[in-house]
C-alpha atoms as a PDB file:
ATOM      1  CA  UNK A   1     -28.654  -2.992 -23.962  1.00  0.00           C
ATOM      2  CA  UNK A   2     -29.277  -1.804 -27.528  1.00  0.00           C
ATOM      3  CA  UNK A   3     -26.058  -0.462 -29.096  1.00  0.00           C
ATOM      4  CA  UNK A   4     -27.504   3.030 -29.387  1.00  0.00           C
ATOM      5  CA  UNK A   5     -27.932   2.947 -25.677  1.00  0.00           C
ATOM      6  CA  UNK A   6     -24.816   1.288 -25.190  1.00  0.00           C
ATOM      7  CA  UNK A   7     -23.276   4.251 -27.669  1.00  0.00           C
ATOM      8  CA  UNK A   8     -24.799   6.806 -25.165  1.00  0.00           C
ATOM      9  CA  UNK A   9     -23.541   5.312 -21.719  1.00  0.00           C
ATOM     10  CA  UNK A  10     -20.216   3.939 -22.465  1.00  0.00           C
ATOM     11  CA  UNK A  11     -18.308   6.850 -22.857  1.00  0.00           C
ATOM     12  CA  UNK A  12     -19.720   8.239 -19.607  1.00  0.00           C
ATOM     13  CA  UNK A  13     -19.119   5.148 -17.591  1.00  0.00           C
ATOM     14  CA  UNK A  14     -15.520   5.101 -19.211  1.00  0.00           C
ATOM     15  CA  UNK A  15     -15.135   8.422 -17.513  1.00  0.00           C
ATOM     16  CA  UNK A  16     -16.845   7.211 -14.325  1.00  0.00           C
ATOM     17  CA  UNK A  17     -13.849   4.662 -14.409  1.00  0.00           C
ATOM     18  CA  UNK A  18     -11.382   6.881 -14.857  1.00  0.00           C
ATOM     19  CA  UNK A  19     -11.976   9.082 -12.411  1.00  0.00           C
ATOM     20  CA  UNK A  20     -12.035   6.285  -9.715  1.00  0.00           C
ATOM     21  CA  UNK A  21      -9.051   4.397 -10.782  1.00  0.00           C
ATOM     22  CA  UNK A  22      -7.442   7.457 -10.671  1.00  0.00           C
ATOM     23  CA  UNK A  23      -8.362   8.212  -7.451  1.00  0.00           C
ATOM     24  CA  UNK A  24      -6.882   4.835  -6.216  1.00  0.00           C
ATOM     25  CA  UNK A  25      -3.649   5.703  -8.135  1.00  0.00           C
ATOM     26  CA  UNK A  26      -3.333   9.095  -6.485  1.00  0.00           C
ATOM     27  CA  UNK A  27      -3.746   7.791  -3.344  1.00  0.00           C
ATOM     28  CA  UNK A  28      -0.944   5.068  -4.185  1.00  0.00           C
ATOM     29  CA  UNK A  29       1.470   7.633  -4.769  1.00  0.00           C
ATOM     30  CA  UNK A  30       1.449   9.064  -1.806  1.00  0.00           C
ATOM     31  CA  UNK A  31       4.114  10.198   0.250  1.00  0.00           C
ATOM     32  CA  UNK A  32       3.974   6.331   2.096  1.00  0.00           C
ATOM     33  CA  UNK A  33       5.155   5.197  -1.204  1.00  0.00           C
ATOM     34  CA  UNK A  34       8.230   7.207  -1.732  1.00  0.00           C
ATOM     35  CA  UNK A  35      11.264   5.047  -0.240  1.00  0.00           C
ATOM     36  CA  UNK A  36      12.954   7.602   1.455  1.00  0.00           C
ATOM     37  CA  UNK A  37      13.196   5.208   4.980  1.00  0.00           C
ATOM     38  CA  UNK A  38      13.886   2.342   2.997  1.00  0.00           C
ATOM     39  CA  UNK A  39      17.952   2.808   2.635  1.00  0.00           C
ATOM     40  CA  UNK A  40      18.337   3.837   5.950  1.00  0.00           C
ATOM     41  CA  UNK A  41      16.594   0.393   7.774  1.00  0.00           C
ATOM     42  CA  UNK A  42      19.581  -1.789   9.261  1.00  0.00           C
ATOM     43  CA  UNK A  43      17.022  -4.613   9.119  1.00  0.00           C
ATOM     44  CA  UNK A  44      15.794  -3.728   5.561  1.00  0.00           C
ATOM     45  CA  UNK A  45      12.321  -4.031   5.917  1.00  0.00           C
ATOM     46  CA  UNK A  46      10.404  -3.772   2.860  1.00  0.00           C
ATOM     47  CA  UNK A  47       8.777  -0.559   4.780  1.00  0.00           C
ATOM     48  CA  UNK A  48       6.141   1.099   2.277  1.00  0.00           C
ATOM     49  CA  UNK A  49       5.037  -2.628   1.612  1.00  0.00           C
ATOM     50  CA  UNK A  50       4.171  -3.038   5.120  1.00  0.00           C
ATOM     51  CA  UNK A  51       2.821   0.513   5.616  1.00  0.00           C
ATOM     52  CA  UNK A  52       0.568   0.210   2.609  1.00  0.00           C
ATOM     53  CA  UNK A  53      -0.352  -3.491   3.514  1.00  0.00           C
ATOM     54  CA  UNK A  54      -4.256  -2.375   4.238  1.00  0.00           C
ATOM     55  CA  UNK A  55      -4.718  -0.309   1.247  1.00  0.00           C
ATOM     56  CA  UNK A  56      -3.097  -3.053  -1.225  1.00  0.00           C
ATOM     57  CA  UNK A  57      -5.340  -5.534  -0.253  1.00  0.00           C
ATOM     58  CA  UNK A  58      -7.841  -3.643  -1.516  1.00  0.00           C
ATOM     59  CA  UNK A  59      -6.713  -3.137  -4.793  1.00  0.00           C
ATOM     60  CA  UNK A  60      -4.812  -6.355  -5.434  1.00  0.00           C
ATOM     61  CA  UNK A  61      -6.418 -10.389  -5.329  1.00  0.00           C
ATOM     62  CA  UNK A  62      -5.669 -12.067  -1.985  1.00  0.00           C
ATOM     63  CA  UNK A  63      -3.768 -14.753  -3.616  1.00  0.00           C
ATOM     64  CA  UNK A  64      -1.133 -12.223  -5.135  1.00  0.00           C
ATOM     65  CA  UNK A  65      -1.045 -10.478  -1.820  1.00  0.00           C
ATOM     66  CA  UNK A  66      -0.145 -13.982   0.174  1.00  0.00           C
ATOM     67  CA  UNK A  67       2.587 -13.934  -1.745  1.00  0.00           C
ATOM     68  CA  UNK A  68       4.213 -10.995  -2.096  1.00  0.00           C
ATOM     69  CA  UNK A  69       4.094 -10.414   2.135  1.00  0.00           C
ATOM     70  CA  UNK A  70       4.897 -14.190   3.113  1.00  0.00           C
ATOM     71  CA  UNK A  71       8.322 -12.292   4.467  1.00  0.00           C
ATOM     72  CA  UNK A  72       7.798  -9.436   4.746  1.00  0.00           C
ATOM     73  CA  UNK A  73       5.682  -9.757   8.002  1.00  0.00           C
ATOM     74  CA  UNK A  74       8.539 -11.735   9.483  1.00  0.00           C
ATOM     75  CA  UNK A  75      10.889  -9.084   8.514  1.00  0.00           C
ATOM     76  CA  UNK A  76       9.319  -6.814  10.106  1.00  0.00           C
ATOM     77  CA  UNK A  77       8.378  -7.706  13.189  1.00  0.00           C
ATOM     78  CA  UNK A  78      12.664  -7.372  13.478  1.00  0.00           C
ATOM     79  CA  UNK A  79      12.280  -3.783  13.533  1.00  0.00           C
ATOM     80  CA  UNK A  80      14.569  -3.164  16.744  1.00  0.00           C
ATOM     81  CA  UNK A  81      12.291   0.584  16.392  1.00  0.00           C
ATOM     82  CA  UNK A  82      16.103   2.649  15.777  1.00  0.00           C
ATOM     83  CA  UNK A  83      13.875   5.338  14.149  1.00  0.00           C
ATOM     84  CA  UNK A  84      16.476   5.606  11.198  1.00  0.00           C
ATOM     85  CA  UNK A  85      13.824   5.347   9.151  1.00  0.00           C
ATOM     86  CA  UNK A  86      11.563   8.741  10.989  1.00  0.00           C
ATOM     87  CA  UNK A  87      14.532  10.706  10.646  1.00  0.00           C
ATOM     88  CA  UNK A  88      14.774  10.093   6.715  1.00  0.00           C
ATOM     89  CA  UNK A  89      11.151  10.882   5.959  1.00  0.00           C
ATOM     90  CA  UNK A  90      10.587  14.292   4.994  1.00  0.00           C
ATOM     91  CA  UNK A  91       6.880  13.941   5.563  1.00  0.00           C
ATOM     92  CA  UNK A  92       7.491  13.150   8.976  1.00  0.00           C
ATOM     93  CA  UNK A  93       4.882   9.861   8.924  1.00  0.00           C
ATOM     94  CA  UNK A  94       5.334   8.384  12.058  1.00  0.00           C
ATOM     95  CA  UNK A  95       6.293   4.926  10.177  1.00  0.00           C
ATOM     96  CA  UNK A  96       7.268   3.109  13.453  1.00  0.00           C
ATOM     97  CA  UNK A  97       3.393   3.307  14.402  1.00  0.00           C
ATOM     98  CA  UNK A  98       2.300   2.646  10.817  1.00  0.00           C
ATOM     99  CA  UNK A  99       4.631  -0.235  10.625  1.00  0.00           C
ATOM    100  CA  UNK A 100       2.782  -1.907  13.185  1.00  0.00           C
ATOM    101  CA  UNK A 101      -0.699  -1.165  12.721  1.00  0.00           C
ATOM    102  CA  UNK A 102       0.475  -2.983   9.199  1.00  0.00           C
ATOM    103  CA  UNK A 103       1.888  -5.907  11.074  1.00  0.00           C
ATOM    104  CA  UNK A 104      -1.440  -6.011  12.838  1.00  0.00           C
ATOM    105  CA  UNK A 105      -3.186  -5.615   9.545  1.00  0.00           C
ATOM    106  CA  UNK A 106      -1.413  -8.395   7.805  1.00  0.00           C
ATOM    107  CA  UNK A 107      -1.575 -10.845  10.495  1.00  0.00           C
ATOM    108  CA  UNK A 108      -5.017 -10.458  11.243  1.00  0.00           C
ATOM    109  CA  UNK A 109      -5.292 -11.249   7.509  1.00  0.00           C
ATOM    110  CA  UNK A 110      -3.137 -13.746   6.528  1.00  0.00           C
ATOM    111  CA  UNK A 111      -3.801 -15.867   9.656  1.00  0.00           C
END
């Protein structure tokens, strides 16, 4: 790429890159992400972790990922399903069912 071409196109592509990282971060900070049912689990499961498990293994590398959920999957398969956790979300997510479609999610991938 000559530089006067390169001139011309990077500032648009920087824009292009923008727009879709931000569109990942948006999508991070979600209402999944805000920690409300986290204080109020008895078996302190790293909830939005586990919630989120699908959409952070698309944005982070798989050896990163294998670490940071070695536990947590464990952990949360001890949900005893109390609901604790429902009744502190003011989005009213149904996080018992998005717990473990994550479960299923992470298992599936980590083998």
């Amino acid at each position: 790429m000559l530089k006067a071409e390169r001139d011309y196109y990077y500032p648009a592509l920087l824009v292009f890159f923008h727009k879709k990282l931000k569109i990942k971060y948006n999508s991070l900070i979600q209402e999944q992400w805000c920690g409300y049912c986290q204080p109020n689990c008895p078996e302190e499961i790293d909830i939005p972790m586990v919630i989120n498990a699908e959409l952070m293994w698309k944005l982070w590398p798989k050896e990163t990922l294998l670490d940071w959920y070695k536990g947590k999957v464990e952990s949360a398969q001890n949900c005893v399903e109390c609901g604790e956790c429902e009744e502190a979300c003011p989005y009213n997510l149904p996080i018992r069912e998005m717990l473990v479609a994550g479960i299923d999610f992470l298992k599936t991938r980590m083998g």
